[in-house]
Structure formats: structure tokens, C-alpha cells
Protein backbone atom coordinates (compact mmCIF):
# COMPACT_ATOMS: atom_id res chain seq x y z
CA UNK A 1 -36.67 -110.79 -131.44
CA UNK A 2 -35.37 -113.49 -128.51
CA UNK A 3 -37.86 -115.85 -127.71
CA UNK A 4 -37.81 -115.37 -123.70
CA UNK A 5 -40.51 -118.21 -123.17
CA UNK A 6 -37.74 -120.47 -121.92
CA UNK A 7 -34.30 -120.64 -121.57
CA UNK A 8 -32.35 -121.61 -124.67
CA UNK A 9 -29.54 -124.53 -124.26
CA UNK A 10 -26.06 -123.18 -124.59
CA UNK A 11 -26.03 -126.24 -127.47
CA UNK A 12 -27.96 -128.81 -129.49
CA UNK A 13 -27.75 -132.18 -128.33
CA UNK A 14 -27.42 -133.18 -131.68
CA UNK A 15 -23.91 -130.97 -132.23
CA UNK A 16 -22.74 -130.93 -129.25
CA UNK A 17 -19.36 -133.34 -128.25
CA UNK A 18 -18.82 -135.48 -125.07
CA UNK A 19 -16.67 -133.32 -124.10
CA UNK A 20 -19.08 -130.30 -124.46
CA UNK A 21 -21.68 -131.94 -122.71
CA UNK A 22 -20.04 -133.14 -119.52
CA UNK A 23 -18.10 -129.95 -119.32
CA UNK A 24 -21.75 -127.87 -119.07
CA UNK A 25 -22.84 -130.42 -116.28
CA UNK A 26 -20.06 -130.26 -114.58
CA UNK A 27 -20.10 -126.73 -114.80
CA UNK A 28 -23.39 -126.08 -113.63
CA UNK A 29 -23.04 -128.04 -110.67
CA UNK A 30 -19.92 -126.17 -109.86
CA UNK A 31 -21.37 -122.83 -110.46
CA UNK A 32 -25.05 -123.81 -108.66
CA UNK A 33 -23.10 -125.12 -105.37
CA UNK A 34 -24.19 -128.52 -106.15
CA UNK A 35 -20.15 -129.49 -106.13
CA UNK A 36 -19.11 -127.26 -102.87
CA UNK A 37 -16.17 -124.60 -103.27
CA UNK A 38 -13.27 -126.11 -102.35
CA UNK A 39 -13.85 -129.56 -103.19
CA UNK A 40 -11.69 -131.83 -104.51
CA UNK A 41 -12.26 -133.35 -107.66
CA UNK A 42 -11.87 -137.07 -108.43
CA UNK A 43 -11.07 -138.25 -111.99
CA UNK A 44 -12.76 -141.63 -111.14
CA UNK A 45 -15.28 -140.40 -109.89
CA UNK A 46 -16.64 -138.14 -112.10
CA UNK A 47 -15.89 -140.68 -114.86
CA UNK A 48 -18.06 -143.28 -112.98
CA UNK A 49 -20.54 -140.86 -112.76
CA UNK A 50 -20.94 -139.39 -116.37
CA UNK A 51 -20.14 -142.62 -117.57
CA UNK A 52 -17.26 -141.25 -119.76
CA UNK A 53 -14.03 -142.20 -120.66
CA UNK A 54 -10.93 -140.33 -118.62
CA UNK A 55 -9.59 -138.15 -122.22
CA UNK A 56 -13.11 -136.75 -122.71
CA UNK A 57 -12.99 -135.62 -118.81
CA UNK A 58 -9.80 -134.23 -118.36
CA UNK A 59 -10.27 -132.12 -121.64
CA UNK A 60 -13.17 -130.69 -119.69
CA UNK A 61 -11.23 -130.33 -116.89
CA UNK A 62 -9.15 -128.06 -118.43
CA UNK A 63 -11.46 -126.07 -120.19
CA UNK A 64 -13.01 -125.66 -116.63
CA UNK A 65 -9.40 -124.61 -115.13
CA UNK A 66 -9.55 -121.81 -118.07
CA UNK A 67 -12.74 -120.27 -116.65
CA UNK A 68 -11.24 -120.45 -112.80
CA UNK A 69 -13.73 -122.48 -111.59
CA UNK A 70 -11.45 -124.92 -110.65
CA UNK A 71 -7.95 -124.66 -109.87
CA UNK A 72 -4.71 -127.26 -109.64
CA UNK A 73 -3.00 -127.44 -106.24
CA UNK A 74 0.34 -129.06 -105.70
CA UNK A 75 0.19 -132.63 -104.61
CA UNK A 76 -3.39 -132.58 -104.35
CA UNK A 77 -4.88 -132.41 -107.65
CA UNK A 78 -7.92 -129.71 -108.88
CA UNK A 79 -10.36 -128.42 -106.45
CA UNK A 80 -13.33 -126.43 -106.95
CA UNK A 81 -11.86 -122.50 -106.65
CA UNK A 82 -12.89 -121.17 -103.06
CA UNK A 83 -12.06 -117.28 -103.56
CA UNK A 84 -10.99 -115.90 -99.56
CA UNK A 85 -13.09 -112.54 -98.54
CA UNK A 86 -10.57 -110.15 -99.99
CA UNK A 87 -10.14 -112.27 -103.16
CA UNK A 88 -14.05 -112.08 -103.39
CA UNK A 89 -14.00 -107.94 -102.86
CA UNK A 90 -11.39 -107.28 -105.62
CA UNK A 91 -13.66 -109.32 -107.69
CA UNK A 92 -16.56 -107.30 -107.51
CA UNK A 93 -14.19 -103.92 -107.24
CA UNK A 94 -13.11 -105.30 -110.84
CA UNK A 95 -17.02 -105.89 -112.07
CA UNK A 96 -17.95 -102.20 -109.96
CA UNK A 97 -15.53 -100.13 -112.41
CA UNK A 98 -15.94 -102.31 -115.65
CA UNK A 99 -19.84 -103.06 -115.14
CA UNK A 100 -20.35 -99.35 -114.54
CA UNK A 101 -17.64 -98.30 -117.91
CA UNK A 102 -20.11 -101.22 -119.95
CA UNK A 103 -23.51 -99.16 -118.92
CA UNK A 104 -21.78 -96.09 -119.99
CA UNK A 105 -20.93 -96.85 -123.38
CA UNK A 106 -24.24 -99.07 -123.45
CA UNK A 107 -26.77 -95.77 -123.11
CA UNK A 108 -24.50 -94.97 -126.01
CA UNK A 109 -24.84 -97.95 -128.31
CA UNK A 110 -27.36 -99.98 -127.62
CA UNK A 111 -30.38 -99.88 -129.85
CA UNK A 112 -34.18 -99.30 -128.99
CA UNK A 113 -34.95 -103.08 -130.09
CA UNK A 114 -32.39 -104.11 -127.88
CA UNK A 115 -33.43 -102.03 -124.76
CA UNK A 116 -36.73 -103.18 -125.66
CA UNK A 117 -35.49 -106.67 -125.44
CA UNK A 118 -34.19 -106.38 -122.19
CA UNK A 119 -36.86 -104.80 -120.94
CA UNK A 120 -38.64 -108.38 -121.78
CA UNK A 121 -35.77 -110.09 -119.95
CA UNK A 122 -36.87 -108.77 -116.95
CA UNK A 123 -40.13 -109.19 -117.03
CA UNK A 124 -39.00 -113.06 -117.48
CA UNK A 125 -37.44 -112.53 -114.34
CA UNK A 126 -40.33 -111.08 -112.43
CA UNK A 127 -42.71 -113.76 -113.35
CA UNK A 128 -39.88 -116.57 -112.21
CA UNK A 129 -41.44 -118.34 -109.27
CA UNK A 130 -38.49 -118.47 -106.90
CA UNK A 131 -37.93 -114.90 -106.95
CA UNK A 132 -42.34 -114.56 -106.64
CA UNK A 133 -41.45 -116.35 -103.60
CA UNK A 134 -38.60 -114.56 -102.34
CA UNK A 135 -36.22 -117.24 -102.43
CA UNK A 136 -33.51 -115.74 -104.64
CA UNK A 137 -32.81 -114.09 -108.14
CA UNK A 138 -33.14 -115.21 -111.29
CA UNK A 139 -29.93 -117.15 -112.35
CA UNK A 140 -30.34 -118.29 -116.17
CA UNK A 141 -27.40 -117.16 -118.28
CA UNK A 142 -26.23 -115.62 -121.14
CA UNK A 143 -29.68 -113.80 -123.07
CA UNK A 144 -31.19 -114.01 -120.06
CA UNK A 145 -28.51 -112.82 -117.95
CA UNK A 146 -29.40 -108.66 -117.42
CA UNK A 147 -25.61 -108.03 -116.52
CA UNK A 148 -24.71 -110.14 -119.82
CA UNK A 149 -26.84 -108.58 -122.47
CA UNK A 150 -25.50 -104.91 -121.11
CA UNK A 151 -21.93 -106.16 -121.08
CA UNK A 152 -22.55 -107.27 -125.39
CA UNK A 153 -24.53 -103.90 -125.34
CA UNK A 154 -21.49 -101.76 -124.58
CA UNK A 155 -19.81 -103.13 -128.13
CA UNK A 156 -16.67 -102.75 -126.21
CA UNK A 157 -15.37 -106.90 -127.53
CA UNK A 158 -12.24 -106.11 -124.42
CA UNK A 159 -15.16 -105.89 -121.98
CA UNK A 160 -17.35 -109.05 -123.20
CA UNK A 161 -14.34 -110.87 -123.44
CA UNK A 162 -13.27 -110.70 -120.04
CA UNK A 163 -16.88 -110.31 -118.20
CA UNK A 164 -18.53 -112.80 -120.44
CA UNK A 165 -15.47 -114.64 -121.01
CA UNK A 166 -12.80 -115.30 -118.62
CA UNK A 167 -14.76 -114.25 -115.81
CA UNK A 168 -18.28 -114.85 -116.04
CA UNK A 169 -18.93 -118.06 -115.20
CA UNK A 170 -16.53 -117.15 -111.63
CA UNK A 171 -18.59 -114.36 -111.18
CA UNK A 172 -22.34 -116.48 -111.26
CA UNK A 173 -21.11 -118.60 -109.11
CA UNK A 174 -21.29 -115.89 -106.28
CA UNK A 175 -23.94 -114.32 -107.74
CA UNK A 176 -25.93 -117.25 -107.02
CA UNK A 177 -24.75 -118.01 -103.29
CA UNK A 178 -25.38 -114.38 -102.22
CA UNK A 179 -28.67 -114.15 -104.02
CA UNK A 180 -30.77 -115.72 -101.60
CA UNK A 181 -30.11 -112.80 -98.95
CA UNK A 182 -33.21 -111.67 -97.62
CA UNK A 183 -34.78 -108.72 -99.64
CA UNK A 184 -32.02 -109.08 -101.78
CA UNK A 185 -33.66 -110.33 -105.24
CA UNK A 186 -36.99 -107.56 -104.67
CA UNK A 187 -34.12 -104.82 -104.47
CA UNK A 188 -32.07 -106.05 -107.18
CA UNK A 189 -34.65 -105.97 -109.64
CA UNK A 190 -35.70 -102.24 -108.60
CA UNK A 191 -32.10 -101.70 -109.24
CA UNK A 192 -32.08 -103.36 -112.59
CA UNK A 193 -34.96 -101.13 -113.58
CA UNK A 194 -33.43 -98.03 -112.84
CA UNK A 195 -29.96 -98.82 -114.98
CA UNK A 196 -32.50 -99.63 -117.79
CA UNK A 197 -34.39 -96.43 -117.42
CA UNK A 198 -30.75 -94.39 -117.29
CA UNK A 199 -29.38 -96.44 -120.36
CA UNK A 200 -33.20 -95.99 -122.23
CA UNK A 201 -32.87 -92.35 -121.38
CA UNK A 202 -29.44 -92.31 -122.87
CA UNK A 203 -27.81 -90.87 -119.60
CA UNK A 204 -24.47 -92.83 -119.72
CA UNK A 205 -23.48 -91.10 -116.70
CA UNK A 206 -26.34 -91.93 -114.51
CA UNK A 207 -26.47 -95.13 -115.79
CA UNK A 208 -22.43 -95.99 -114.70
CA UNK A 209 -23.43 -94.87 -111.21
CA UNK A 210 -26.38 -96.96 -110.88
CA UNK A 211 -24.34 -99.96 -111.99
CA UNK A 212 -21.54 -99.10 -109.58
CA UNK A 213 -23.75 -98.30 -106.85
CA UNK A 214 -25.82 -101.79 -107.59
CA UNK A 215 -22.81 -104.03 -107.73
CA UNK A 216 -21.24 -101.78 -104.73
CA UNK A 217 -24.67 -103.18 -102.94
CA UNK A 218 -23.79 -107.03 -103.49
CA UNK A 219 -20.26 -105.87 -102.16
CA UNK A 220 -21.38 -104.77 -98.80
CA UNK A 221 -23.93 -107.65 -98.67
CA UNK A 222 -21.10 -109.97 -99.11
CA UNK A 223 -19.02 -107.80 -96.57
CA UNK A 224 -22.27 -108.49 -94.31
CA UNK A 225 -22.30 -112.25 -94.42
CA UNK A 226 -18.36 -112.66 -94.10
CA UNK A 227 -18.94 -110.43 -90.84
CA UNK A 228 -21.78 -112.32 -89.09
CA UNK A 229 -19.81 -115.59 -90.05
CA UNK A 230 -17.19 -114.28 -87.64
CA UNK A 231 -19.50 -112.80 -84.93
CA UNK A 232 -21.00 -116.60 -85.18
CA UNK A 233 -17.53 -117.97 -84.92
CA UNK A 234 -16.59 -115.99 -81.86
CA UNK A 235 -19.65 -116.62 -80.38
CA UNK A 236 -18.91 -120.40 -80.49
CA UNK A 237 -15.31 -120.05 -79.49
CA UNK A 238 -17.14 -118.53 -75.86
């Protein structure tokens, strides 16, 4: 049974390479906003600050390239990825279909211990006291992640591979910015409940279509904020 007391590190400190370890922190701050999309990343900098040499670095670099969060530009070096509004959409168009295929084949697969374990997952999230307060989701990853332990639940290794893989990181990193939306986090959660009860009740086909219709949410709240940035812009152009 997962211990869901506290987050567990992604690695021991004790196994875990230079390399490794600056490539998490850097990756955290990208994903958490704390580096802002679309900045541009300076080897010397980062070096400075990490206190590391510049071959350690630029190997995490790379591996940070792999996951999209960062991405080279010509005569400018890597910046932190910035997706546009209709690179954003056909990102969560992909996760709509493929999240809702993954709770499909989830009611399917996934065991009663396992349900059972996510069911304590979000009861971890409930008790977490920014989203007591309103103030966004829960945002751990991996176990804790709901969207993550469905994904592995599906047994489809195509689907974890490029949702928990390729993507996932890229994906968090919006999840987080748009969590924060007012009544957002309280109706997510609902939402979480209900794909749990469908995939519990072995009802693959209700289950897809609460996915779909919860990530189809996010969409239109992210559809929402692009729209009032524009109202705000031509409001200021007046």
C-alpha cells in the first residue's frame, strides 16, 4: 500500500547524480513558473547558481529539451517553451481523446487495491491546505498525481509512455498556471470523484466521458483566460 503521508522524492540523495539533481530543480522551477515561459536560459548563470560545473548542466539541459520544457532557438540559445493559444488547445485535444481512451481501459484493468489507493490519493488532496483555502489544486506528481496513476492504470505502456513520458511534465506545467482559477480546484475534485466512481463501477464508457468532459472543462477555462487577456488588451489600446 503507498504511503500517502507525504510526498515521496523522485530519488535518494544518496543515488542520485549531479546531473539528476540539478535537472529536478531546474525542472521544478520551470514547471512551477518560478523560471517564466519564455525565458531565456543562461549557461552561466545557472552554473553560478547551482554551483555546478558547465558538462553536468548542459547534460541537464538536454534531458530538459527531451521533455519540451525548453526549446533551442536559432541564434538565441534555449528558452523556457511558451506554447501560443492554439498550440495550448491541441495539447489538451491530445490529453481529451487519450485521457478519456486511458479511463476506458482503466475501469477495465485496474484492480480494487488500486482504486482503493486512489481513492486515498484524493483524500491527500482534500486535506492539502492550499486547495482548503481555495488557492489552487493539488500539484505533487507522479503517485500522487490522479491523472498519472489512471494513465499506469490503463496498462496501455503506448499511453504512459507518452502522457507520463514525453509529455507530462509539459502538460503540469499548465496544469499548474490554470489551477488557481476561481472555483476551479472545488470543481475539479468533484470531477475527479465522479471518474473514480465510473472506473470503481467498471463503466469504461462513462468513465471516458467524464475524463473528456473534465479535461474539455480546463480547455474552455483556458479558452476563458486567453479571451479576457484580449478584452484587457483592447481595453488598454482605447
Amino acid at each position: 500500500m503507498l504511503d500517502l503521508t507525504t510526498p515521496r522524492p523522485a530519488a535518494s540523495d544518496d543515488t542520485e547524480t549531479l546531473s539528476e539533481h540539478v535537472f529536478r530543480r531546474i525542472q521544478a522551477a520551470i514547471v512551477k513558473g518560478d523560471i517564466a515561459p519564455g525565458s531565456k536560459i543562461s549557461e552561466p548563470e545557472l552554473a553560478r547558481t547551482y554551483g555546478i560545473s558547465r558538462g553536468p548542466l548542459r547534460e541537464a539541459i538536454h534531458r530538459l529539451e527531451g521533455q519540451r520544457l525548453l526549446v533551442r532557438v536559432p541564434h538565441v540559445g534555449a528558452r523556457v517553451v511558451s506554447l501560443s493559444h492554439a498550440e495550448l488547445i491541441e495539447l489538451y485535444e491530445i490529453r481529451e481523446s487519450l485521457e478519456g481512451m486511458a479511463c476506458r481501459l482503466a475501469a477495465a484493468r485496474m484492480s480494487q487495491a488500486d482504486i482503493d489507493e486512489l481513492r486515498a490519493v484524493l483524500q491527500t488532496h482534500e486535506r492539502d491546505a492550499a486547495f482548503q483555502a481555495g488557492l489552487g489544486y493539488y500539484q505533487q506528481e507522479g503517485d500522487y498525481d490522479f491523472h498519472y496513476r489512471i494513465i499506469h492504470g490503463s496498462g496501455n505502456q503506448t499511453l504512459v509512455k507518452m502522457l507520463c513520458g514525453e509529455l507530462y511534465q509539459l502538460v503540469r506545467m499548465y496544469r499548474i498556471q490554470f489551477s488557481a482559477t476561481p472555483n476551479r480546484p472545488r470543481q475539479a475534485f468533484s470531477e475527479h470523484h465522479r471518474i473514480l466512481d465510473a472506473i470503481e463501477s467498471r463503466d469504461g464508457e462513462l468513465a471516458e466521458l467524464l475524463m473528456r468532459r473534465h479535461i474539455g472543462a480546463s480547455k474552455r477555462n483556458i479558452e476563458r483566460h486567453y479571451q479576457d487577456a484580449n478584452n484587457n488588451d483592447l481595453r488598454g489600446d482605447q
